[in-house]
N, C-alpha and C. Protein backbone atom coordinates (compact mmCIF):
# COMPACT_ATOMS: atom_id res chain seq x y z
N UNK A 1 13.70 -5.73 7.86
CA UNK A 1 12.68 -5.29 6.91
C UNK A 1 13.38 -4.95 5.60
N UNK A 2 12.98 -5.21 4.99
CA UNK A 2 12.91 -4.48 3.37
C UNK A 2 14.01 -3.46 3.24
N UNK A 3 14.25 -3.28 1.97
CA UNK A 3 14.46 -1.89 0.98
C UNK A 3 13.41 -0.35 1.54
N UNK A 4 12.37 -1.36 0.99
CA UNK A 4 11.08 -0.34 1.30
C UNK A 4 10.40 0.21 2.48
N UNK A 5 11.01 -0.93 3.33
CA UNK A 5 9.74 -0.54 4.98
C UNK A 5 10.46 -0.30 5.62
N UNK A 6 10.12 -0.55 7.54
CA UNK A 6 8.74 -0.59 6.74
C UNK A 6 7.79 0.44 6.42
N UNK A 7 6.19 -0.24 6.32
CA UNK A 7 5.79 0.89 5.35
C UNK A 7 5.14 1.34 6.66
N UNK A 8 4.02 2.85 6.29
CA UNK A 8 3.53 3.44 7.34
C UNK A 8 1.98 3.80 6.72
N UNK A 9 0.98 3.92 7.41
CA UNK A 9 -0.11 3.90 6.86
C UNK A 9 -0.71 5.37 7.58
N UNK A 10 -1.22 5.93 6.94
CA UNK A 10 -2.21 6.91 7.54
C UNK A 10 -3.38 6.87 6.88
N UNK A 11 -3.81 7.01 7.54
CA UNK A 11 -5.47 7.53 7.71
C UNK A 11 -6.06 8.84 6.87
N UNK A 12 -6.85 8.42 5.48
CA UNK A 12 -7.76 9.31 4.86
C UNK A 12 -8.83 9.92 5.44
N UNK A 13 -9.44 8.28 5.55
CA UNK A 13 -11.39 8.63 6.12
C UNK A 13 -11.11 7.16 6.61
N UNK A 14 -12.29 6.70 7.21
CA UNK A 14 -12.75 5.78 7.70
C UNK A 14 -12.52 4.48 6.89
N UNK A 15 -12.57 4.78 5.58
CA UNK A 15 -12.78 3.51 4.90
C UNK A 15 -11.25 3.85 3.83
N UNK A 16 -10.46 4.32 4.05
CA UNK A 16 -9.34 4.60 3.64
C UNK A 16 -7.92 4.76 4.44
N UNK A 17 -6.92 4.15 3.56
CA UNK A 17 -5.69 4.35 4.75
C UNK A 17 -4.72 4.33 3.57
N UNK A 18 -3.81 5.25 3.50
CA UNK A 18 -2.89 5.46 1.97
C UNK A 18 -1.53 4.90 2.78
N UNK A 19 -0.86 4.22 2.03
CA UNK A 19 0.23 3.45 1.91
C UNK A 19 1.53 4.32 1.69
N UNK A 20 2.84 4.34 2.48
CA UNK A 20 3.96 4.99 1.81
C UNK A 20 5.08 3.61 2.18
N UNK A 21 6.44 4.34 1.28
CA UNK A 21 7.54 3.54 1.96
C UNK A 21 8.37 4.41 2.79
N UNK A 22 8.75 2.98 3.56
CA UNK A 22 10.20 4.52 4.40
C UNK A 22 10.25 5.96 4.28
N UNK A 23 10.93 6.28 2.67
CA UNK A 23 10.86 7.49 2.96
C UNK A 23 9.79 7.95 2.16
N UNK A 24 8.70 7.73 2.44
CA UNK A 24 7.59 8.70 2.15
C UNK A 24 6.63 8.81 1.06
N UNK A 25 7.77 8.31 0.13
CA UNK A 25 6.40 7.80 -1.39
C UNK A 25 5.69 6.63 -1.06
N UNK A 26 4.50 7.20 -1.57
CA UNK A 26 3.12 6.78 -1.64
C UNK A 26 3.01 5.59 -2.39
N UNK A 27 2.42 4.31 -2.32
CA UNK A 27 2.50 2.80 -2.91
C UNK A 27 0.97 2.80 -3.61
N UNK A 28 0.31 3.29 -2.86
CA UNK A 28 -0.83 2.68 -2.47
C UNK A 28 -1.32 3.04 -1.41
N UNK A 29 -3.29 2.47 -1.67
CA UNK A 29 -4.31 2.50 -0.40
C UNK A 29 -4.51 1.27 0.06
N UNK A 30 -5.11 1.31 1.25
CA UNK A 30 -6.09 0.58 1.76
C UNK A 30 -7.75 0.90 1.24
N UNK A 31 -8.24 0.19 0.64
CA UNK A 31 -9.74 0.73 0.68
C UNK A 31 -10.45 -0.46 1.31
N UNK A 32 -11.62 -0.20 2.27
CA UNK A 32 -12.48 -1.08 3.03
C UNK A 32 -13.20 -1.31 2.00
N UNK A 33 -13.81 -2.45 1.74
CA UNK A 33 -14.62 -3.11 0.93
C UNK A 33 -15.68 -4.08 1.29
N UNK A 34 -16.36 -3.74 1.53
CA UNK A 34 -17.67 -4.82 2.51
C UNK A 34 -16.76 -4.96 3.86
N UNK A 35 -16.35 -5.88 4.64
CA UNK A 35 -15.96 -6.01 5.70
C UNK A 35 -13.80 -6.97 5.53
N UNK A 36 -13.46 -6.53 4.42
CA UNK A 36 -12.35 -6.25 4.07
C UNK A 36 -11.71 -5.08 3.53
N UNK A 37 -10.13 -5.46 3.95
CA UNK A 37 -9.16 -4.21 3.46
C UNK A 37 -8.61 -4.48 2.30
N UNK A 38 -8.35 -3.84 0.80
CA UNK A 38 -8.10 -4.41 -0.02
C UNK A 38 -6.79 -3.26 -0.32
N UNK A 39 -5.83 -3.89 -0.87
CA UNK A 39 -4.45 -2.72 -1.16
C UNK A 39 -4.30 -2.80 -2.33
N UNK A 40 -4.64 -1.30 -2.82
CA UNK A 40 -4.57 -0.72 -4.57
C UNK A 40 -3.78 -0.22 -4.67
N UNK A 41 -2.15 -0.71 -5.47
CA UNK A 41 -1.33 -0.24 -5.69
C UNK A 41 -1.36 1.07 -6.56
N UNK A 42 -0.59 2.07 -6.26
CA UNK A 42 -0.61 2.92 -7.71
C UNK A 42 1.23 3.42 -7.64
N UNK A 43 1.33 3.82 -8.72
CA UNK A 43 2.65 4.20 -9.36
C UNK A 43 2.22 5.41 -9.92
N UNK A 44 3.24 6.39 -10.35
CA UNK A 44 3.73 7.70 -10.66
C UNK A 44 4.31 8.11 -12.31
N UNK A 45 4.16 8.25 -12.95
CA UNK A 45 4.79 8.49 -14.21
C UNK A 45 5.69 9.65 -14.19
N UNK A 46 6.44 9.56 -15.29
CA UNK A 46 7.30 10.78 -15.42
C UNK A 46 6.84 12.04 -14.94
N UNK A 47 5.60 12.27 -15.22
CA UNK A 47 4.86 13.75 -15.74
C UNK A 47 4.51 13.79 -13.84
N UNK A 48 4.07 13.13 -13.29
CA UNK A 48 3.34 13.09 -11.81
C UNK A 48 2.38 12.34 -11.72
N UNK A 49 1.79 12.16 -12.85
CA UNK A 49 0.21 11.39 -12.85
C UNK A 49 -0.02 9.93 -12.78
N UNK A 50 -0.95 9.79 -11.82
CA UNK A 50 -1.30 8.52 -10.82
C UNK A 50 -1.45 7.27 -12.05
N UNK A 51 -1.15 5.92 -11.48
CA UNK A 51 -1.01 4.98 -12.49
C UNK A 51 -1.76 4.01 -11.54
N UNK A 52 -2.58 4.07 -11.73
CA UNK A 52 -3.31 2.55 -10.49
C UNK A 52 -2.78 1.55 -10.92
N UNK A 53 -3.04 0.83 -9.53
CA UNK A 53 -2.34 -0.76 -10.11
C UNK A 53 -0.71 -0.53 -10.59
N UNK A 54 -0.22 0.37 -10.50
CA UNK A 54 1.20 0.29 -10.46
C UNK A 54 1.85 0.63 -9.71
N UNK A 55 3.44 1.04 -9.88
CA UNK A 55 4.69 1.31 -8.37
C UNK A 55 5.32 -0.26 -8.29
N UNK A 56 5.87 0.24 -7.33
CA UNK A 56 6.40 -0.79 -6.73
C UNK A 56 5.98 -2.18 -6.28
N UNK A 57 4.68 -1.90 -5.68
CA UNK A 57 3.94 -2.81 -5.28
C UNK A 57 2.80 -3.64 -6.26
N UNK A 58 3.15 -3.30 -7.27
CA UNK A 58 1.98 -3.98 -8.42
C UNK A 58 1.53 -5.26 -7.68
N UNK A 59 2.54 -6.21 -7.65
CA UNK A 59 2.39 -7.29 -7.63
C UNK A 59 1.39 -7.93 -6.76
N UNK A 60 1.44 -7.01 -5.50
CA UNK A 60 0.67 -7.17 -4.65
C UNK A 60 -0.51 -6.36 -4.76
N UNK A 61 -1.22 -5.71 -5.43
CA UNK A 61 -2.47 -5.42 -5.61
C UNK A 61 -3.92 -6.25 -5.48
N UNK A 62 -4.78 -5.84 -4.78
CA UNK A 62 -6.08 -6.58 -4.40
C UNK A 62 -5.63 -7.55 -3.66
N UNK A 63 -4.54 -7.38 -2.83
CA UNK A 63 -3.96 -7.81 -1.53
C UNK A 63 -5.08 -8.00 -0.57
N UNK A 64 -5.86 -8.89 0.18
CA UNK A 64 -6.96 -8.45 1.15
C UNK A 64 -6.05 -8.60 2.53
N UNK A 65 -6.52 -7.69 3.78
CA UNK A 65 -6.22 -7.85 5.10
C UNK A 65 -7.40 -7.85 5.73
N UNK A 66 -7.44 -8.38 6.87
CA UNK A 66 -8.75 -8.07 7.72
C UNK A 66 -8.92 -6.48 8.59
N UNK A 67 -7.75 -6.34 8.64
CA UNK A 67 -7.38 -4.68 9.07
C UNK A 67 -6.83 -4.06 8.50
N UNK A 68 -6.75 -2.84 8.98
CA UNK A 68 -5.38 -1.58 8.36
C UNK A 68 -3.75 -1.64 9.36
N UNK A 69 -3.17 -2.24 9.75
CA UNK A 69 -2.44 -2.85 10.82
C UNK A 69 -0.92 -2.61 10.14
N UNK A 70 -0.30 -1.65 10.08
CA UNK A 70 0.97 -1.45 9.63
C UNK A 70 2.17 -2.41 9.57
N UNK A 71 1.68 -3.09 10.91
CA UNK A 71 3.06 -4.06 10.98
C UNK A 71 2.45 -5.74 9.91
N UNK A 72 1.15 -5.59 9.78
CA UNK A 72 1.21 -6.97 9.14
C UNK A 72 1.19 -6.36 7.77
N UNK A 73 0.68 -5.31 7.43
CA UNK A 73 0.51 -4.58 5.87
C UNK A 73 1.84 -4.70 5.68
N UNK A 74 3.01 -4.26 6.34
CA UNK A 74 4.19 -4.35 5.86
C UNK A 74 5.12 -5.53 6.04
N UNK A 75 4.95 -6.50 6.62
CA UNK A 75 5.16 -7.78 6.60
C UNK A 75 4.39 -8.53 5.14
N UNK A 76 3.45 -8.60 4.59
CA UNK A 76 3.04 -9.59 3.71
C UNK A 76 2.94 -8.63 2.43
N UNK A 77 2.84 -7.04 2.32
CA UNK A 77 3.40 -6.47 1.07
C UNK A 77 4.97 -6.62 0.72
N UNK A 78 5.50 -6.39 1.86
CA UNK A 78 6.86 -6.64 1.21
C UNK A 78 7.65 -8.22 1.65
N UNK A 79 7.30 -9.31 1.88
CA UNK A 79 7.54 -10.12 2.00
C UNK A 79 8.53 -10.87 0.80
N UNK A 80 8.13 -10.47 -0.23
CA UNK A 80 9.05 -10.58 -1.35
C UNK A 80 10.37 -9.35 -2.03
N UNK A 81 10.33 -9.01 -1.26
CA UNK A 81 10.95 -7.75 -1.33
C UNK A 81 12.64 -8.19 -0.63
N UNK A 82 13.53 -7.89 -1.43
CA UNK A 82 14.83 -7.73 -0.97
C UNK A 82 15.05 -6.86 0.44
């Protein structure tokens, strides 16, 4: 695996599952969207404050999965990943 993974997902609510790496910073969600999972990257600024669509994982943003499934979330987010 990766630099980054792999990654680990927990559970918000039902229709949510927040994204970290290894050690623990946060990438991103899962949000359910009609009967898909879609992964919204966000990133951190200097100050603390949330940057959607950024981090690490930009690239992969509006990623769809059919599940919330850790081992494939972290297989095809970081697939490009050193």
């Amino acid at each position: 695996m990766s630099l980054f993974g792999p990654l680990r997902l927990q559970v918000v609510n039902s229709n949510v599952h927040s994204v970290h790496l290894a050690n623990g910073a946060h990438v991103g969600n899962l949000k359910r969207i009609g009967t898909v999972w879609k992964f919204k990257a966000v990133g951190y600024d200097d100050t603390g404050a949330v940057e959607p669509g950024g981090g690490p994982l930009t690239d992969q943003h509006n990623m769809v999965f059919a599940q919330p499934d850790a081992t494939e979330v972290s297989a095809r987010l970081l697939a490009s990943r050193p």
